[in-house]
PDB file of N, CA and C in Angstrom:
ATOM      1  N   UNK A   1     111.747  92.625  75.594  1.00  0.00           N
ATOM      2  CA  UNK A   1     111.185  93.552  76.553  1.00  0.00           C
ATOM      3  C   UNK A   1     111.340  94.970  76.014  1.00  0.00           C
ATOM      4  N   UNK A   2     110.224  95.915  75.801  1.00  0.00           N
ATOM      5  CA  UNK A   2     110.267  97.408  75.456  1.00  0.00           C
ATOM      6  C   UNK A   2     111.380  98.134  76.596  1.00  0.00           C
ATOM      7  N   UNK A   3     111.751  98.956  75.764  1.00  0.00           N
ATOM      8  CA  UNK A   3     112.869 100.032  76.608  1.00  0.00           C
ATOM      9  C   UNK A   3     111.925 101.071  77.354  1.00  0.00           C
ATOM     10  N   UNK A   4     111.528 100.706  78.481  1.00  0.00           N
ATOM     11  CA  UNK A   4     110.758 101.459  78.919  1.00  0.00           C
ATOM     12  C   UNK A   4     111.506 102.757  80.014  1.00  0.00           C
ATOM     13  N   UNK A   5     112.990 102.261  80.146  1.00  0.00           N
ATOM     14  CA  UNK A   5     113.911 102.651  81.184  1.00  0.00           C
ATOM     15  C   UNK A   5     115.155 103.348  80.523  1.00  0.00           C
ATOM     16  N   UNK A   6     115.691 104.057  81.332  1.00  0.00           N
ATOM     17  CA  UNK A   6     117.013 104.898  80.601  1.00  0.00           C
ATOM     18  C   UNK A   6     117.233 105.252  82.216  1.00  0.00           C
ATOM     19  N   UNK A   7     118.636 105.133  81.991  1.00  0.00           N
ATOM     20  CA  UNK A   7     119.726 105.758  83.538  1.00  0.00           C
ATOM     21  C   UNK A   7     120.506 106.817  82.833  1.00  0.00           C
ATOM     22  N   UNK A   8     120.557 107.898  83.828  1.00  0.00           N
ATOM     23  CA  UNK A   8     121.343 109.534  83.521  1.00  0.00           C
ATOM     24  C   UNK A   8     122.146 108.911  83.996  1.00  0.00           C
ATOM     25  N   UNK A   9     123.482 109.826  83.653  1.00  0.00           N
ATOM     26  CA  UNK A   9     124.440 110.408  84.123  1.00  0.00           C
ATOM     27  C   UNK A   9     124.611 110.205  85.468  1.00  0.00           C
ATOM     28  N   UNK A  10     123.882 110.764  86.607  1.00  0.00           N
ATOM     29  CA  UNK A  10     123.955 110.695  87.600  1.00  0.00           C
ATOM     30  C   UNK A  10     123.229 109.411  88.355  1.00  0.00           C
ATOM     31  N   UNK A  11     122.675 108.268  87.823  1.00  0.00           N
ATOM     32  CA  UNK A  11     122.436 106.984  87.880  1.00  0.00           C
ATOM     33  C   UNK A  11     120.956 106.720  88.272  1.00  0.00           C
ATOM     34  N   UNK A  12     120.063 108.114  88.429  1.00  0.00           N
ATOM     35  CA  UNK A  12     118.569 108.599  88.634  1.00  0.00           C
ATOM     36  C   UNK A  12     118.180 107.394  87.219  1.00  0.00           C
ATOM     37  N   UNK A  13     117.050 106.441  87.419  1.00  0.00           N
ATOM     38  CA  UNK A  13     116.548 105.911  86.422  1.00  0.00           C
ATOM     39  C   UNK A  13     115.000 106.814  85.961  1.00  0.00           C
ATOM     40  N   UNK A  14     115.108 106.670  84.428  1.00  0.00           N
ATOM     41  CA  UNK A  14     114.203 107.651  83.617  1.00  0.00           C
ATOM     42  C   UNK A  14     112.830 106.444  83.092  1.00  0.00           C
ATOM     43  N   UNK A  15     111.713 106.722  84.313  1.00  0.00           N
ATOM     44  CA  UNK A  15     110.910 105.424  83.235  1.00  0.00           C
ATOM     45  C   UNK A  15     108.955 105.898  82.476  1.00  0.00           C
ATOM     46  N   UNK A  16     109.274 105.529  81.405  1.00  0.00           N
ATOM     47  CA  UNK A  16     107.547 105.619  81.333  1.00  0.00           C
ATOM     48  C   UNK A  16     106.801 105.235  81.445  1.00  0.00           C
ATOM     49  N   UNK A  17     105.545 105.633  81.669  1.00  0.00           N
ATOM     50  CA  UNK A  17     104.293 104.522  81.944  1.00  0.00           C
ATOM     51  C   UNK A  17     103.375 105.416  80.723  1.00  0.00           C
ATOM     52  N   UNK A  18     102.559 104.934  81.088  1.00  0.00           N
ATOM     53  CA  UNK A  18     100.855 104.636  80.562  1.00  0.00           C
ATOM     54  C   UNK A  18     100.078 104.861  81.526  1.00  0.00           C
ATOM     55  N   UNK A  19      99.451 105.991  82.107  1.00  0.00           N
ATOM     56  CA  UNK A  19      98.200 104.880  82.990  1.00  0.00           C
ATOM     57  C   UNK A  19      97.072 105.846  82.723  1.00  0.00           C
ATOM     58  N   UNK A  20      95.887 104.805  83.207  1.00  0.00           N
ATOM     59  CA  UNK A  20      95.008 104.658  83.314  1.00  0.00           C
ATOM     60  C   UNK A  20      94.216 105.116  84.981  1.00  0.00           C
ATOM     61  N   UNK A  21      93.878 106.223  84.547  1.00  0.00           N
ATOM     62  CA  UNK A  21      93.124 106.778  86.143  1.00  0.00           C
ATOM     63  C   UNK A  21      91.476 105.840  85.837  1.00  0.00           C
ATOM     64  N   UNK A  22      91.069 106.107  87.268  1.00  0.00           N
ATOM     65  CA  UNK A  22      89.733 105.786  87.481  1.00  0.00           C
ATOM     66  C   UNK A  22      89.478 104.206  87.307  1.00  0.00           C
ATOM     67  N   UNK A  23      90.534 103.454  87.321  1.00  0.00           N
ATOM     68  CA  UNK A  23      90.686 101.831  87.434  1.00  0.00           C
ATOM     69  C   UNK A  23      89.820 101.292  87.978  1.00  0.00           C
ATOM     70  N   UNK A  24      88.926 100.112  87.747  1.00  0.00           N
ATOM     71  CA  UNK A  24      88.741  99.206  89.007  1.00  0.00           C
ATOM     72  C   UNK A  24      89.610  98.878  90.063  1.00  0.00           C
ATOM     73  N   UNK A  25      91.142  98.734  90.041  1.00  0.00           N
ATOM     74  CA  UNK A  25      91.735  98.294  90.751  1.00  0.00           C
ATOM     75  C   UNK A  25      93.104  98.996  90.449  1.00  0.00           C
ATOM     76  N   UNK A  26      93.601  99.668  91.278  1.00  0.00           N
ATOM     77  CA  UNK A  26      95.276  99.783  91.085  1.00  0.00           C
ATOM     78  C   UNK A  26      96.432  98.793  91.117  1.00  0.00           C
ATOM     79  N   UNK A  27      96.971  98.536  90.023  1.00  0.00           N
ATOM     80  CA  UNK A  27      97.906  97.783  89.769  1.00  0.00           C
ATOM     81  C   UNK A  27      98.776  98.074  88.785  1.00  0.00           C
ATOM     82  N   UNK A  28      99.941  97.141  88.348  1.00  0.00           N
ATOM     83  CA  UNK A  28     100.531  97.131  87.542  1.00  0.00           C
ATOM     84  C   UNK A  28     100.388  96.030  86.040  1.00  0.00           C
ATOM     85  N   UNK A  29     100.132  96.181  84.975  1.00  0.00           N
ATOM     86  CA  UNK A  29      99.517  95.893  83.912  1.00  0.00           C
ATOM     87  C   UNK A  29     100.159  95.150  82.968  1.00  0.00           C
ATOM     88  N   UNK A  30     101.670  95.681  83.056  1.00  0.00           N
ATOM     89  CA  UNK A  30     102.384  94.869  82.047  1.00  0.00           C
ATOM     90  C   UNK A  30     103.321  96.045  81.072  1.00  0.00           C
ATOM     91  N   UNK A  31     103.262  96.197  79.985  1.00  0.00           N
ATOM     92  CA  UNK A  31     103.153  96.889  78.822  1.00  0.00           C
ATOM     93  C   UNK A  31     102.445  97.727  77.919  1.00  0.00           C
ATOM     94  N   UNK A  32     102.666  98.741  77.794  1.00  0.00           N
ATOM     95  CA  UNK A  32     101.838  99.523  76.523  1.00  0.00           C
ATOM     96  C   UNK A  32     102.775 100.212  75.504  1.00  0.00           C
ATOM     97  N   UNK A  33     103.049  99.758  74.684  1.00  0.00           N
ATOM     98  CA  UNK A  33     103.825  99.976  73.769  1.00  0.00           C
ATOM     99  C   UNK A  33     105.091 100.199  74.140  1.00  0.00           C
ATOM    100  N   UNK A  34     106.147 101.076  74.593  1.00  0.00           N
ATOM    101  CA  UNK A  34     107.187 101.437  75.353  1.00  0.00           C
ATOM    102  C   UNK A  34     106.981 101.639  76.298  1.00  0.00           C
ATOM    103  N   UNK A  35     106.378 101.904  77.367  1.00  0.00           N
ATOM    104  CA  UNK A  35     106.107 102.231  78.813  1.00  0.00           C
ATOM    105  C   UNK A  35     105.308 100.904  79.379  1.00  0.00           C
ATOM    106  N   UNK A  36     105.375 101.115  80.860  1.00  0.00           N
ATOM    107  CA  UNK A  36     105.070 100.085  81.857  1.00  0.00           C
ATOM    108  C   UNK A  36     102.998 101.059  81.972  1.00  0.00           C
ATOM    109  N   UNK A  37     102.778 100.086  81.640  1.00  0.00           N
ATOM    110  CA  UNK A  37     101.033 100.020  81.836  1.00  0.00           C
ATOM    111  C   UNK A  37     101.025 100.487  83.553  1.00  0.00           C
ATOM    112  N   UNK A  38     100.193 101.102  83.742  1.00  0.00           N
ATOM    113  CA  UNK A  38      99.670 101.538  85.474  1.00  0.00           C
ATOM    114  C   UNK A  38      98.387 101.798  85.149  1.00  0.00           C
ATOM    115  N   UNK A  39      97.455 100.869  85.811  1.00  0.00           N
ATOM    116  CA  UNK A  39      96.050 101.116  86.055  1.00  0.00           C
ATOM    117  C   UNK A  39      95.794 101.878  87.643  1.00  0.00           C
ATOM    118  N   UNK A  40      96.006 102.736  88.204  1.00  0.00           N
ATOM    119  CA  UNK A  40      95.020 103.833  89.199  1.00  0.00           C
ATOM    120  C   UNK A  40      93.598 103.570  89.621  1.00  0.00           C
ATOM    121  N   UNK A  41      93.360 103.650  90.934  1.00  0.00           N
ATOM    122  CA  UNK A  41      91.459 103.662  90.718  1.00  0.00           C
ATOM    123  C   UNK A  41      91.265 104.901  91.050  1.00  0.00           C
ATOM    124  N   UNK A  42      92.696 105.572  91.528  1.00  0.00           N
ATOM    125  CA  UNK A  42      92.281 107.313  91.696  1.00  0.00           C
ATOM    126  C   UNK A  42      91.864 107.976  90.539  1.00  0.00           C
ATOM    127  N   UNK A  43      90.444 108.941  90.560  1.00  0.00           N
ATOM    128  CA  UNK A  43      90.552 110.045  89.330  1.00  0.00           C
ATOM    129  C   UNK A  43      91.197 110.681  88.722  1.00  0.00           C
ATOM    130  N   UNK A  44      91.367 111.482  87.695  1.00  0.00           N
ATOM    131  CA  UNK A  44      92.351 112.148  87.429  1.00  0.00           C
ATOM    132  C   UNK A  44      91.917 113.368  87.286  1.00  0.00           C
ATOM    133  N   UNK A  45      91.641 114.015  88.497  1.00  0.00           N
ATOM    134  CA  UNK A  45      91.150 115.295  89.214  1.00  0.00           C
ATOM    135  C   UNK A  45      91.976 115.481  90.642  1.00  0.00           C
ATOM    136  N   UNK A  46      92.592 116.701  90.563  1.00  0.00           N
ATOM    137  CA  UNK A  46      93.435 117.521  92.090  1.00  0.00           C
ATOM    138  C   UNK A  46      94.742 116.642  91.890  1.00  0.00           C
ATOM    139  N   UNK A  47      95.205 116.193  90.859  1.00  0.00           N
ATOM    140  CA  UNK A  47      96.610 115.625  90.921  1.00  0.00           C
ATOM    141  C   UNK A  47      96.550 114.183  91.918  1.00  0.00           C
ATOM    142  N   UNK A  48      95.333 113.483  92.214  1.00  0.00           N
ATOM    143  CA  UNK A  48      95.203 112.100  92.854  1.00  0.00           C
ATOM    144  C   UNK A  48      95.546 110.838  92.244  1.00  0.00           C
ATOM    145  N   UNK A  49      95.469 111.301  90.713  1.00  0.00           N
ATOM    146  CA  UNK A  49      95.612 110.031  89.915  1.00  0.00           C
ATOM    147  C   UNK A  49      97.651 109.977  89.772  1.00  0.00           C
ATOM    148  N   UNK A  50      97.978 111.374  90.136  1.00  0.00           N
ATOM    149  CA  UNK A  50      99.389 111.572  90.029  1.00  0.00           C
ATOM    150  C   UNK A  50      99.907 110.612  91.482  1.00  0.00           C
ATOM    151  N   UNK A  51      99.280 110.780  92.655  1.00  0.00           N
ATOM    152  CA  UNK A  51      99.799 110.673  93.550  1.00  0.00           C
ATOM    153  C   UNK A  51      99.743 109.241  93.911  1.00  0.00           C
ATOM    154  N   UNK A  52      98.822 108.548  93.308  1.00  0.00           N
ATOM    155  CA  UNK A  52      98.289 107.205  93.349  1.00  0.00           C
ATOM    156  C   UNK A  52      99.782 106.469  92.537  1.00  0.00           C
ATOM    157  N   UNK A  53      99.851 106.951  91.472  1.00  0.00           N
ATOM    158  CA  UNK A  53     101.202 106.882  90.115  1.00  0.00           C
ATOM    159  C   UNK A  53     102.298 106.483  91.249  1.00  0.00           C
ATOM    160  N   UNK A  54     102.600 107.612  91.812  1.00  0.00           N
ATOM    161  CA  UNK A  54     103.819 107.762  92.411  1.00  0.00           C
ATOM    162  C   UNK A  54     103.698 106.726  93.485  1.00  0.00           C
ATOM    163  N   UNK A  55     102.659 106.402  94.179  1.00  0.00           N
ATOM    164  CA  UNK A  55     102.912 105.219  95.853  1.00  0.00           C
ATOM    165  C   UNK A  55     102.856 104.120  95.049  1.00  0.00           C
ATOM    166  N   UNK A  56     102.346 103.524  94.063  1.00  0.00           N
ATOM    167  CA  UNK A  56     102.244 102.070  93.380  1.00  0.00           C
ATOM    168  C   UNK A  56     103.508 102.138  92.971  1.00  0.00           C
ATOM    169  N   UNK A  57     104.157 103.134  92.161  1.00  0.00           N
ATOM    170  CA  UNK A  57     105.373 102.721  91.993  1.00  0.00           C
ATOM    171  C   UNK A  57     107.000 102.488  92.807  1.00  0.00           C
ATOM    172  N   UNK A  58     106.867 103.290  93.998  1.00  0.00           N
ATOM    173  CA  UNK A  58     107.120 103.290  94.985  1.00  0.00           C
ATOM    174  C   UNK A  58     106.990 101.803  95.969  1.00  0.00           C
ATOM    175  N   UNK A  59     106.113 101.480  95.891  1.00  0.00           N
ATOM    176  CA  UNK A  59     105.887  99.987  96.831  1.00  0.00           C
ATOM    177  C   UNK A  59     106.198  99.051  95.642  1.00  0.00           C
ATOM    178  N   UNK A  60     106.412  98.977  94.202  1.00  0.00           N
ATOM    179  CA  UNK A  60     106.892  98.273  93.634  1.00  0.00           C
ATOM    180  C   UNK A  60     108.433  97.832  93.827  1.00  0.00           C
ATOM    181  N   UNK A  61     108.743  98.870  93.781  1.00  0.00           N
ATOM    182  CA  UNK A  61     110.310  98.968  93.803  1.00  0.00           C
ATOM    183  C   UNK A  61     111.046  99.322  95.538  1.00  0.00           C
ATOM    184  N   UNK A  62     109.990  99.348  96.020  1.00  0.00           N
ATOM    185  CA  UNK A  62     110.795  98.800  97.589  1.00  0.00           C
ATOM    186  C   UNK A  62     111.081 100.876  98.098  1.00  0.00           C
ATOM    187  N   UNK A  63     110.155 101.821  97.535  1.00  0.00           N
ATOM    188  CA  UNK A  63     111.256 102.928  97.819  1.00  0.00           C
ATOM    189  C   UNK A  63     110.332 103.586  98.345  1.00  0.00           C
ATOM    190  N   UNK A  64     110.516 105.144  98.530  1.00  0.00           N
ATOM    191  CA  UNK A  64     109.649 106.112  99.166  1.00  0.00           C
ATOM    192  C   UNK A  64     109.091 106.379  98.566  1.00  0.00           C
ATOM    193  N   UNK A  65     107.665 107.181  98.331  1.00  0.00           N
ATOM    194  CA  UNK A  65     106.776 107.861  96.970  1.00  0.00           C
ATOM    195  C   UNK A  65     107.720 109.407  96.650  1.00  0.00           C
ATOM    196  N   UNK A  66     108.314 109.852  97.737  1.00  0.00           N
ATOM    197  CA  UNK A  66     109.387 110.948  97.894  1.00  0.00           C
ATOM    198  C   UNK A  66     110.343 110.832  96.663  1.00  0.00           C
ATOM    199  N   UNK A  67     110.652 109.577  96.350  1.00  0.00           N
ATOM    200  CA  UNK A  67     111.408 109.479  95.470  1.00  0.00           C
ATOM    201  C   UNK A  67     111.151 109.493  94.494  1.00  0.00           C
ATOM    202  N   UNK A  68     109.956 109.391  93.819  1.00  0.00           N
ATOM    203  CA  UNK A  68     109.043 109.215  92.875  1.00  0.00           C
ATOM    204  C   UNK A  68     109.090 110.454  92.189  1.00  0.00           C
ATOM    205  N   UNK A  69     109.386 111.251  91.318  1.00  0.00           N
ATOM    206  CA  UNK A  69     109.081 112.221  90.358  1.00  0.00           C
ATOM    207  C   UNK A  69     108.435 112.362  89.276  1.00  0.00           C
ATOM    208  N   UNK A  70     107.467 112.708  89.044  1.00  0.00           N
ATOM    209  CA  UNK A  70     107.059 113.443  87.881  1.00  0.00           C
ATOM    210  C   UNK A  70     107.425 113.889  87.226  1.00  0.00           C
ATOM    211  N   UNK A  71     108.331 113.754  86.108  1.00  0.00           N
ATOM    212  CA  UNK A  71     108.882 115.125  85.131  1.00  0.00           C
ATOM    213  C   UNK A  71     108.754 115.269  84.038  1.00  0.00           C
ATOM    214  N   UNK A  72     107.440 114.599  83.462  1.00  0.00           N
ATOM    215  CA  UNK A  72     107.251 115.371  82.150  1.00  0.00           C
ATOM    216  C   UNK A  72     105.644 114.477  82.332  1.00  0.00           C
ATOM    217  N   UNK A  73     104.782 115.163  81.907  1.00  0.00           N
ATOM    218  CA  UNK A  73     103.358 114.694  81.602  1.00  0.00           C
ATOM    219  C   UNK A  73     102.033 114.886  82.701  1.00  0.00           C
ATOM    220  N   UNK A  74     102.572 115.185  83.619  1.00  0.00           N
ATOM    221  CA  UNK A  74     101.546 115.448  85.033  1.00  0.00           C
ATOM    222  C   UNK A  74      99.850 115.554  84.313  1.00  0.00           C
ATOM    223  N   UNK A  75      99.796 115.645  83.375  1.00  0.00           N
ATOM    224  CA  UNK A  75      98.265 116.304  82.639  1.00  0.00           C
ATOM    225  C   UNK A  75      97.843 115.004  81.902  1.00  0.00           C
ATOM    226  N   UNK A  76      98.862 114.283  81.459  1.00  0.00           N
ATOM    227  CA  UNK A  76      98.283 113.180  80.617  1.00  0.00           C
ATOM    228  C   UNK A  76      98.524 111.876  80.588  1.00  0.00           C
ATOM    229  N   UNK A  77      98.306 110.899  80.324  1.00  0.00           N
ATOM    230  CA  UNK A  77      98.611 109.844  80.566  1.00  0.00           C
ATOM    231  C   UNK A  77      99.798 109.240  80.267  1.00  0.00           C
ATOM    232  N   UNK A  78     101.034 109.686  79.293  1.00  0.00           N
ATOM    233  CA  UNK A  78     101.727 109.213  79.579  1.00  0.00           C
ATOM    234  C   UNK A  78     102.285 110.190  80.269  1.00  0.00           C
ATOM    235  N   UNK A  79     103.679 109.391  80.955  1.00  0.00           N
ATOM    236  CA  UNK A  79     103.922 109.929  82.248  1.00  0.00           C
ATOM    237  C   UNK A  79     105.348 109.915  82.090  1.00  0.00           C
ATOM    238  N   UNK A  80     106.325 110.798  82.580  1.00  0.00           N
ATOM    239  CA  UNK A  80     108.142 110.287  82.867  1.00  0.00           C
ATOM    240  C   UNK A  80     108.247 110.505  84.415  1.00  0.00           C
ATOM    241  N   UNK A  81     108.397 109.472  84.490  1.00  0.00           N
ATOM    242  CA  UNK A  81     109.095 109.375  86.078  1.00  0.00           C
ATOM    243  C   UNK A  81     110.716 109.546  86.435  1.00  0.00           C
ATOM    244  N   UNK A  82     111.127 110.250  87.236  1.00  0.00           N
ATOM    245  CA  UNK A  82     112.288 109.732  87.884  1.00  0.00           C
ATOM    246  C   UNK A  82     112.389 109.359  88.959  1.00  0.00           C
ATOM    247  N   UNK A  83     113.039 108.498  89.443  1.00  0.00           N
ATOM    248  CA  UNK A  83     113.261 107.068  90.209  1.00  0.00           C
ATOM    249  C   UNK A  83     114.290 107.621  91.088  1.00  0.00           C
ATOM    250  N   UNK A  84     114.512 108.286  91.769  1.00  0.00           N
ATOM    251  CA  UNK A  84     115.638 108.607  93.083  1.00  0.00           C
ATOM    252  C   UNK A  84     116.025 107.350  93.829  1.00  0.00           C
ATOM    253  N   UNK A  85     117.415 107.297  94.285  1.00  0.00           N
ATOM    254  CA  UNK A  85     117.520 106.244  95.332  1.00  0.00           C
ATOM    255  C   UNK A  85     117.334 105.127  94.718  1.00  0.00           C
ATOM    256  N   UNK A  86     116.723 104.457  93.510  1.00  0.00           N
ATOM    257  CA  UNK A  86     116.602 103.468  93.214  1.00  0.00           C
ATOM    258  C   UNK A  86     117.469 102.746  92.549  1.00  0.00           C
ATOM    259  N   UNK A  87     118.396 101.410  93.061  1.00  0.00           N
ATOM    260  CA  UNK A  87     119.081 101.398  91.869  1.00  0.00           C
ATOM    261  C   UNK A  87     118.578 100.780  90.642  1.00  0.00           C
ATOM    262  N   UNK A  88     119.242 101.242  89.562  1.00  0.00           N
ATOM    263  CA  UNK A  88     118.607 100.433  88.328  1.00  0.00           C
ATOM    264  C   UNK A  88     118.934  98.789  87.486  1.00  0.00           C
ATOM    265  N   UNK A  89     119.623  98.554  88.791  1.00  0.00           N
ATOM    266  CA  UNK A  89     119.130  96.643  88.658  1.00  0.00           C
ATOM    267  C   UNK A  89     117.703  96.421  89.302  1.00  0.00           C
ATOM    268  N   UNK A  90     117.346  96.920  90.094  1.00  0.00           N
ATOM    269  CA  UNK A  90     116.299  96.654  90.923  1.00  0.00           C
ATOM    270  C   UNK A  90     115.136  97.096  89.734  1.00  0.00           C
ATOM    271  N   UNK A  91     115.155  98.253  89.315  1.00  0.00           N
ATOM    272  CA  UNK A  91     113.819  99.033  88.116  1.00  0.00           C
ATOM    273  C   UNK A  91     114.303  97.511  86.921  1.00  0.00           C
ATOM    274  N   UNK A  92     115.435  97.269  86.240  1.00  0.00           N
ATOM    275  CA  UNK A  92     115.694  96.200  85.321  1.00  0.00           C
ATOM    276  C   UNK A  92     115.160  95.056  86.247  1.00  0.00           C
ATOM    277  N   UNK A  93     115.627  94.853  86.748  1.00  0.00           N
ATOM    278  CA  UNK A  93     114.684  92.983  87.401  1.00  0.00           C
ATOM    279  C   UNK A  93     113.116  93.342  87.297  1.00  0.00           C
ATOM    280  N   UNK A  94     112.960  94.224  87.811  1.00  0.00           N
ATOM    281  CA  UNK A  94     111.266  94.708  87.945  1.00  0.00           C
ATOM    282  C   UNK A  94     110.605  94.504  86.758  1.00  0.00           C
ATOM    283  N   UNK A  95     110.953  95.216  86.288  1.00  0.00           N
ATOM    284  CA  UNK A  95     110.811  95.142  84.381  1.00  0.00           C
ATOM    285  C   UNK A  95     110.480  93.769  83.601  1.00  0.00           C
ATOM    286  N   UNK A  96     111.822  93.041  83.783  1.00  0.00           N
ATOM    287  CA  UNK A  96     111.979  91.551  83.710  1.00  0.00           C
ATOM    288  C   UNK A  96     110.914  90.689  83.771  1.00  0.00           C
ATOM    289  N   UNK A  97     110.044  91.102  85.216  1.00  0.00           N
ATOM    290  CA  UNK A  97     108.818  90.432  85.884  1.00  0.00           C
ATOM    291  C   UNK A  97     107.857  90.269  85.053  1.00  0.00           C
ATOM    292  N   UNK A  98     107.605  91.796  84.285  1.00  0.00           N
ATOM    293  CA  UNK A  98     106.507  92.063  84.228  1.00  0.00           C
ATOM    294  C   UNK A  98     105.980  91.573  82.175  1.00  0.00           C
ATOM    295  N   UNK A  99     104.618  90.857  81.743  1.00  0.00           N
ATOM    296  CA  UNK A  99     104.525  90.178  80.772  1.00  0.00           C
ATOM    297  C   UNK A  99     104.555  91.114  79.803  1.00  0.00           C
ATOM    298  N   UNK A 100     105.271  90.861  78.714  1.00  0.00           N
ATOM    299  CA  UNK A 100     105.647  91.269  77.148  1.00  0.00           C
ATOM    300  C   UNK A 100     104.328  91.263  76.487  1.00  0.00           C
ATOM    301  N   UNK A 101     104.056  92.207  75.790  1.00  0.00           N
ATOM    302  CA  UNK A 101     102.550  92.039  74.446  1.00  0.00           C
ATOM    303  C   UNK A 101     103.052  90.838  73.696  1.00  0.00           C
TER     304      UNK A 101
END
């Protein structure tokens, strides 16, 4: 399984994606090289394809989109999230789920 995940210091999990705005369908994809694949059907115009990012990952992992951060990439497709509130057995099992290239 790619290291798509890293836990700080303060136990906030650090994860990347990939995605893909303007999807047929919003979901979760699997893999893209080190990061977790996210297909969006939001555009990626007015920060929608951001906000779409943040509730899919959010209802993945059982949490608020509140918790969901952005912190590095808002402009491009890849993305760093931080994960508030989440613990990181829950982001590792998640992970687990999801199919290897």
């Amino acid at each position: 399984m790619p290291e798509a995940s890293t836990v700080t210091s303060d136990g906030t999990v650090l994860l990347s994606v990939h995605v893909q705005p303007g999807a047929r369908h919003t979901a979760v994809a699997g893999f893209h090289g080190d990061a977790v694949k996210l297909r969006v059907a939001a555009p990626a115009e007015a920060g929608r394809a951001n906000d779409a990012v943040r509730h899919l990952v959010a209802s993945v992992l059982g949490a608020r989109p509140a918790d969901i951060v952005i912190v590095s990439g808002a402009t491009s497709r890849r993305k760093r999230l931080a994960l508030h509130n989440v613990p990181p057995t829950t982001v590792a099992a998640w992970l687990a789920t999801l199919p290897t290239p």
